[in-house]
PDB file of N, CA and C in Angstrom:
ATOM      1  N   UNK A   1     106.124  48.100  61.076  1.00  0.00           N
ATOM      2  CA  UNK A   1     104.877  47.478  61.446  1.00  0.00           C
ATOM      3  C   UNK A   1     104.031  48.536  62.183  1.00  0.00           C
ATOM      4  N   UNK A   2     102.851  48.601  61.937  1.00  0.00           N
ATOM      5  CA  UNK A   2     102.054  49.746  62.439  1.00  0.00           C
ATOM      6  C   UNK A   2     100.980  49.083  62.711  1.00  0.00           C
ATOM      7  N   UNK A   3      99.962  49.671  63.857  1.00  0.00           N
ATOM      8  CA  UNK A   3      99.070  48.641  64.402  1.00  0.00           C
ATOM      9  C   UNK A   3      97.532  48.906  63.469  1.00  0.00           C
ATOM     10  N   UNK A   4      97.323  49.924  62.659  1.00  0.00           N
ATOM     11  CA  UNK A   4      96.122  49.949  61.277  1.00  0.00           C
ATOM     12  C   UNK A   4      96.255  48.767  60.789  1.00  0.00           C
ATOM     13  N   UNK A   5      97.635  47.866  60.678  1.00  0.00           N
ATOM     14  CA  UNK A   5      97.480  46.875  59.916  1.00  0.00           C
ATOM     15  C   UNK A   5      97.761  45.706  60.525  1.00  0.00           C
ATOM     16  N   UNK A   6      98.540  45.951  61.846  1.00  0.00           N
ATOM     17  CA  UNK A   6      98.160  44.342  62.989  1.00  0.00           C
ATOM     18  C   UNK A   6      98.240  45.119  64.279  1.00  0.00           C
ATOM     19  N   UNK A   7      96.639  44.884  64.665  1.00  0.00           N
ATOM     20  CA  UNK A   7      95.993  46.191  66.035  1.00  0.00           C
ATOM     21  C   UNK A   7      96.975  45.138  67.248  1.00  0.00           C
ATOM     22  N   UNK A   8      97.104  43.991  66.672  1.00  0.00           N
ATOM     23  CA  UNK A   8      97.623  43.454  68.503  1.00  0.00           C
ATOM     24  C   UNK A   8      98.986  43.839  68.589  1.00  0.00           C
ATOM     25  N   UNK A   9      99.724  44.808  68.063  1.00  0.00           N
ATOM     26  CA  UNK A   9     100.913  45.336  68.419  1.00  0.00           C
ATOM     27  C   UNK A   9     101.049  45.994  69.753  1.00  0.00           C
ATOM     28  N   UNK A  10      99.491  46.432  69.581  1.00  0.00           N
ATOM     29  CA  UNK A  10      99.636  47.407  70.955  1.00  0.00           C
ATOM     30  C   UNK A  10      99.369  46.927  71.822  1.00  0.00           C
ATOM     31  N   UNK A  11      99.360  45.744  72.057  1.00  0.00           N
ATOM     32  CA  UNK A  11      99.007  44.752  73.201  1.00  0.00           C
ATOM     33  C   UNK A  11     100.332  43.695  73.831  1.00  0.00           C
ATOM     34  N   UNK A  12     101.206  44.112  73.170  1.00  0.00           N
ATOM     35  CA  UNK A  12     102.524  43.375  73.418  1.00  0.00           C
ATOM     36  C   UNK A  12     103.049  44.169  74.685  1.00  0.00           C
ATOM     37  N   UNK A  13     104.069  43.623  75.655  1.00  0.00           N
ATOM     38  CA  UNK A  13     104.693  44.350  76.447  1.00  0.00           C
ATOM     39  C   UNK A  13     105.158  45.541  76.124  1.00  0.00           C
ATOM     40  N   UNK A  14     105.614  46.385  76.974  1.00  0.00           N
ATOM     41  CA  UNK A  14     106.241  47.388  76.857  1.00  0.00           C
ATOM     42  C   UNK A  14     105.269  48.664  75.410  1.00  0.00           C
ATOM     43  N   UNK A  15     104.341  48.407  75.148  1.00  0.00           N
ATOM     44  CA  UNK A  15     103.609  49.016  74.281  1.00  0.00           C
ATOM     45  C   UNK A  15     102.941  50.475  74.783  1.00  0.00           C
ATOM     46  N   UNK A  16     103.268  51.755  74.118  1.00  0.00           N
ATOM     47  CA  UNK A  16     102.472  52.859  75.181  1.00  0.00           C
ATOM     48  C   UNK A  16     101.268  53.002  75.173  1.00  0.00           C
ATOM     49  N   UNK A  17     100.532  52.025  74.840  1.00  0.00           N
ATOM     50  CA  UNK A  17      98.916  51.903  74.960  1.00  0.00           C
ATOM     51  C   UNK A  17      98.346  50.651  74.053  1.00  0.00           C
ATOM     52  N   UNK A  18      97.128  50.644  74.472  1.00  0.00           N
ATOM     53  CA  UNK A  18      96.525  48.935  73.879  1.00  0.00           C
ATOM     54  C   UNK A  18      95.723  49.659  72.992  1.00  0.00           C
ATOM     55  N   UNK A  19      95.613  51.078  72.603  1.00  0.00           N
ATOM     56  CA  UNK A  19      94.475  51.505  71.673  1.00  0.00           C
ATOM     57  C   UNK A  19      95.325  51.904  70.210  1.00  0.00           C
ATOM     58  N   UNK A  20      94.582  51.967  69.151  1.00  0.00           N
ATOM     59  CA  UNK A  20      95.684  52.461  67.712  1.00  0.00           C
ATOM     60  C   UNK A  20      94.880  53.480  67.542  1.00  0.00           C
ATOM     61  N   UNK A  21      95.549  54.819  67.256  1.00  0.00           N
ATOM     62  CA  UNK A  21      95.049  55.815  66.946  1.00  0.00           C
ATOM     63  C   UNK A  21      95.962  56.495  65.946  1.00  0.00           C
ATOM     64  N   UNK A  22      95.173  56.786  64.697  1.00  0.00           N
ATOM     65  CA  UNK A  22      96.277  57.241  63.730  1.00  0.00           C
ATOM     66  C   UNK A  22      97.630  56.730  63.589  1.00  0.00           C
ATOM     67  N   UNK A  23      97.547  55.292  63.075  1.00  0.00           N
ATOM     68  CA  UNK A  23      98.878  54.698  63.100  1.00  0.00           C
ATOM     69  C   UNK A  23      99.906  54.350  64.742  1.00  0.00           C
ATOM     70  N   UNK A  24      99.131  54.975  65.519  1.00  0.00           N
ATOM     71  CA  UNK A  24     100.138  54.827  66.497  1.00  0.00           C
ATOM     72  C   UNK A  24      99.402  54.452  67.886  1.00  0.00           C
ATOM     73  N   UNK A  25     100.119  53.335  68.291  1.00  0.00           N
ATOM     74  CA  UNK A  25      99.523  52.833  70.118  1.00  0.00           C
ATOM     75  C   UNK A  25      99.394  53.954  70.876  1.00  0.00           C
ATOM     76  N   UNK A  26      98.271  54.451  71.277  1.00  0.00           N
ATOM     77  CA  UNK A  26      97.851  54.996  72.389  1.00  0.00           C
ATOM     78  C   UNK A  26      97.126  54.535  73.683  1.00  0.00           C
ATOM     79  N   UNK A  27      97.446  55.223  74.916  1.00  0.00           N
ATOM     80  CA  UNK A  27      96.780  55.025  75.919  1.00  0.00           C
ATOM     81  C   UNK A  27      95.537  56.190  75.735  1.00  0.00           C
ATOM     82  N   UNK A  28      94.214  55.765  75.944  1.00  0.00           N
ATOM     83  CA  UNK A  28      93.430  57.078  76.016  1.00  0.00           C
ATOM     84  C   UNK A  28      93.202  57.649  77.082  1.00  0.00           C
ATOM     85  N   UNK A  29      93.542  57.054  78.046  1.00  0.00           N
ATOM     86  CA  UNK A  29      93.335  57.859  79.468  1.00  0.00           C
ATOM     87  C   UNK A  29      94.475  58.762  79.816  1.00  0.00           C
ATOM     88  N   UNK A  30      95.504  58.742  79.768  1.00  0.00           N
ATOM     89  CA  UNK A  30      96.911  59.491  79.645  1.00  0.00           C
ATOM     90  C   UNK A  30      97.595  60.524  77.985  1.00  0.00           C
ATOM     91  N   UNK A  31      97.074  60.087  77.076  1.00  0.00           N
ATOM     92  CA  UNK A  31      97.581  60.628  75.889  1.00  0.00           C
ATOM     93  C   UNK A  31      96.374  62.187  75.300  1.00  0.00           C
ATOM     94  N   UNK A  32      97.362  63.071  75.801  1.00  0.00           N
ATOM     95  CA  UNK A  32      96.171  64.131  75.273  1.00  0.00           C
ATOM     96  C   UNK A  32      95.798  64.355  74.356  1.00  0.00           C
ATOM     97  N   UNK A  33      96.444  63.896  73.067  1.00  0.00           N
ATOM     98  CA  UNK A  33      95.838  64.043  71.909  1.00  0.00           C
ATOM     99  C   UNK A  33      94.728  63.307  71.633  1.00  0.00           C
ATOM    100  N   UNK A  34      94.853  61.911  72.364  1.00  0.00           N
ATOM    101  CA  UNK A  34      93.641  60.762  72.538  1.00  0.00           C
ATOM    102  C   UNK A  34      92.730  60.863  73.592  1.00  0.00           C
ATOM    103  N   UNK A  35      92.589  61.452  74.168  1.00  0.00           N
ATOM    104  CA  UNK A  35      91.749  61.876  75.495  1.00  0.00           C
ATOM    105  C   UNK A  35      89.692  60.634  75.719  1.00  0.00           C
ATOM    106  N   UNK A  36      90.362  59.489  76.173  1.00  0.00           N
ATOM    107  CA  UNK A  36      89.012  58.925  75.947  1.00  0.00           C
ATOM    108  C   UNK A  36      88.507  58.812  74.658  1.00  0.00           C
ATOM    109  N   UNK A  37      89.066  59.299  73.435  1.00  0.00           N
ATOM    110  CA  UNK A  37      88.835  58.186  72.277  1.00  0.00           C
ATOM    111  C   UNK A  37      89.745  58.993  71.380  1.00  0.00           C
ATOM    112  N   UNK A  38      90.067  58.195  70.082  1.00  0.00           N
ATOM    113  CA  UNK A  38      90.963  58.249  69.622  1.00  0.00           C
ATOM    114  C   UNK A  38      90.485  60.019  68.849  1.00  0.00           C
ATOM    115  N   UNK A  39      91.431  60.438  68.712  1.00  0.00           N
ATOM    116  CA  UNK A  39      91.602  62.323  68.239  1.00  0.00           C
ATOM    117  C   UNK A  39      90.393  63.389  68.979  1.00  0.00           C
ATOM    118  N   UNK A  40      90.358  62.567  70.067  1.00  0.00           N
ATOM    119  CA  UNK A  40      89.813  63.324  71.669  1.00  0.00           C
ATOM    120  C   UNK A  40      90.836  64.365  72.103  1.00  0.00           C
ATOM    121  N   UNK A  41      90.455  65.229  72.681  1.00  0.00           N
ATOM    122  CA  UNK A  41      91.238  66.238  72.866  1.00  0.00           C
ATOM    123  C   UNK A  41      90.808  66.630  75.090  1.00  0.00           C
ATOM    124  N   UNK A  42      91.691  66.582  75.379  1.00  0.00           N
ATOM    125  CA  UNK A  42      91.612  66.786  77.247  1.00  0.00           C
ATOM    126  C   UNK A  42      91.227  68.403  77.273  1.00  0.00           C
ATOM    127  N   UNK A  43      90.094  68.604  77.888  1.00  0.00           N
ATOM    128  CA  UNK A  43      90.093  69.953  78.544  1.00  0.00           C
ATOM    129  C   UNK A  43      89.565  70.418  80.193  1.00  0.00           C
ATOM    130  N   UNK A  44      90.039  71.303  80.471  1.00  0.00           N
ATOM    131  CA  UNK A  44      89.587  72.052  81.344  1.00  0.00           C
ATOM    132  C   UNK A  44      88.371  72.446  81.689  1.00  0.00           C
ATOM    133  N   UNK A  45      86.965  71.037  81.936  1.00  0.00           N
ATOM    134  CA  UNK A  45      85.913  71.666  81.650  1.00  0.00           C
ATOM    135  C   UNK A  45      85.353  72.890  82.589  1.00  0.00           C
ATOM    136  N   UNK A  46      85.911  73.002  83.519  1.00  0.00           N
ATOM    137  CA  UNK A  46      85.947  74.449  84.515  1.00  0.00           C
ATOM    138  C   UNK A  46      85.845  75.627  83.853  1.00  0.00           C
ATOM    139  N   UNK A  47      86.846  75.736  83.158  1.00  0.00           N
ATOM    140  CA  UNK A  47      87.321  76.740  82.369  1.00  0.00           C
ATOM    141  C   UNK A  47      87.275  76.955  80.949  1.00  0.00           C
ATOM    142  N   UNK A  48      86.543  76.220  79.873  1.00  0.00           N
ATOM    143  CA  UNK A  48      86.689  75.814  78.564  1.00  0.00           C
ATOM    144  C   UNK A  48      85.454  76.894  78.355  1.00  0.00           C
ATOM    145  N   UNK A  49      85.212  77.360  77.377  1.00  0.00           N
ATOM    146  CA  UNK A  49      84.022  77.976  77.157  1.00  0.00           C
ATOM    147  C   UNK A  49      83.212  76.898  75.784  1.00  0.00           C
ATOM    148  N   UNK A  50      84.079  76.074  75.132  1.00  0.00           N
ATOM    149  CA  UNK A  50      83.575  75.224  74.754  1.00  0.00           C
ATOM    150  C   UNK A  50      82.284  74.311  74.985  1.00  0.00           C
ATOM    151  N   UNK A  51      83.184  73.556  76.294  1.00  0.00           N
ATOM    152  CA  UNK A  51      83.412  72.676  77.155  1.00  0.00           C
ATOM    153  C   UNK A  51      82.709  72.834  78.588  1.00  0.00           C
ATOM    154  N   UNK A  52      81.776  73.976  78.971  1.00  0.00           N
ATOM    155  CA  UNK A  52      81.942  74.762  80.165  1.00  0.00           C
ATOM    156  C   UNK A  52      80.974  73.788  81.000  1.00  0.00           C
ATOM    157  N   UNK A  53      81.502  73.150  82.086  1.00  0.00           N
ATOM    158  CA  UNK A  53      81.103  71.828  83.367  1.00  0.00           C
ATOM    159  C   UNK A  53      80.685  70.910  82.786  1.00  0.00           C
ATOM    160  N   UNK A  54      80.668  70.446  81.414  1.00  0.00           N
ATOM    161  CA  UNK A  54      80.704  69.425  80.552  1.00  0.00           C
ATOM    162  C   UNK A  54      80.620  69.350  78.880  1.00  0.00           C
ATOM    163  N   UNK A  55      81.425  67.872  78.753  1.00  0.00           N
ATOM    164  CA  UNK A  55      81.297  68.021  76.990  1.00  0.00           C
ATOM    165  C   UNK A  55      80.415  68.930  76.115  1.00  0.00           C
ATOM    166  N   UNK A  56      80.824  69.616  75.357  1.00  0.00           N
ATOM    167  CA  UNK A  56      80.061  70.030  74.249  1.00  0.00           C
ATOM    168  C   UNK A  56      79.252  71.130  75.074  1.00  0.00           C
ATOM    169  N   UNK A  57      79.272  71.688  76.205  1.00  0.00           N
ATOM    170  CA  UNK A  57      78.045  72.734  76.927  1.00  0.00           C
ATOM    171  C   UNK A  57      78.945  74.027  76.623  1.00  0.00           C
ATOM    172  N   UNK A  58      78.571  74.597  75.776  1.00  0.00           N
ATOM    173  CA  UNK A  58      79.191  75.942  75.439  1.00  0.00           C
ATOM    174  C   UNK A  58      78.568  77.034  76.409  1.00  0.00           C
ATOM    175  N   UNK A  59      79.438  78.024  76.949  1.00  0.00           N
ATOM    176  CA  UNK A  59      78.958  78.978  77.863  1.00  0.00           C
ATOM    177  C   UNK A  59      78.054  79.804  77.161  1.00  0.00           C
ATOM    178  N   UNK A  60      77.117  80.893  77.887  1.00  0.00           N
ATOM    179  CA  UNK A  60      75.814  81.238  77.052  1.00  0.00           C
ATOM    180  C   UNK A  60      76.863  82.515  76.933  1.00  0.00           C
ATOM    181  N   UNK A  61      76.563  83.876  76.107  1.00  0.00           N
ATOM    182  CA  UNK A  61      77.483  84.413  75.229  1.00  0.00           C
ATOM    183  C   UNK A  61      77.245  85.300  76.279  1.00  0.00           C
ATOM    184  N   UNK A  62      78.475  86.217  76.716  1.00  0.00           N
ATOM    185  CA  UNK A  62      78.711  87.218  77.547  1.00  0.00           C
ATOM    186  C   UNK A  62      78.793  86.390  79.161  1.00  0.00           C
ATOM    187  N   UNK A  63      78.740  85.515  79.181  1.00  0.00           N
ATOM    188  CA  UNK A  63      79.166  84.794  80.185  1.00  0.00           C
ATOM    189  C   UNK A  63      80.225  84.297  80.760  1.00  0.00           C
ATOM    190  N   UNK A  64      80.736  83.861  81.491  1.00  0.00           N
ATOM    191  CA  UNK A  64      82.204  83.061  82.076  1.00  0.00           C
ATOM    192  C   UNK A  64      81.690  81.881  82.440  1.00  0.00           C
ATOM    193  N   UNK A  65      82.529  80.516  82.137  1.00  0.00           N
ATOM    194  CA  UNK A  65      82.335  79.189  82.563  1.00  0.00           C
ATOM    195  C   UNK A  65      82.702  79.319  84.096  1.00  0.00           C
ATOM    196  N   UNK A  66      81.799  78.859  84.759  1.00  0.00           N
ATOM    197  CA  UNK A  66      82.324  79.079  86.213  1.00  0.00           C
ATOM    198  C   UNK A  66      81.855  77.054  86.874  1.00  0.00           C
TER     199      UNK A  66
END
């Protein structure tokens, strides 16, 4: 039984999260692969050059995220 095809699985006791992400109960606040939504990814926005003091703010080039 997988929750794509009955989502209230993940809502039963003992379940490691109430969210379905790729076949499988996730928590998104704790699961790093789920990070706040499902195939969210947790970073370091301090340090991410991605990511740098928030989502999606890429550092300007020759720079350090500070």
């Amino acid at each position: 039984m997988t929750c794509d095809r009955i989502p209230k699985v993940c809502r039963v006791i003992g379940s490691p999260g109430r969210n379905c992400c790729r076949k499988r109960c996730v928590n998104l606040r704790t699961d790093i692969m789920n990070c706040g939504r499902c195939r969210g990814k947790c970073v370091n926005i301090l340090f991410n050059r991605i990511n740098c003091g928030a989502c999606n703010r890429r550092c300007g080039k020759g720079n350090n995220c500070r």
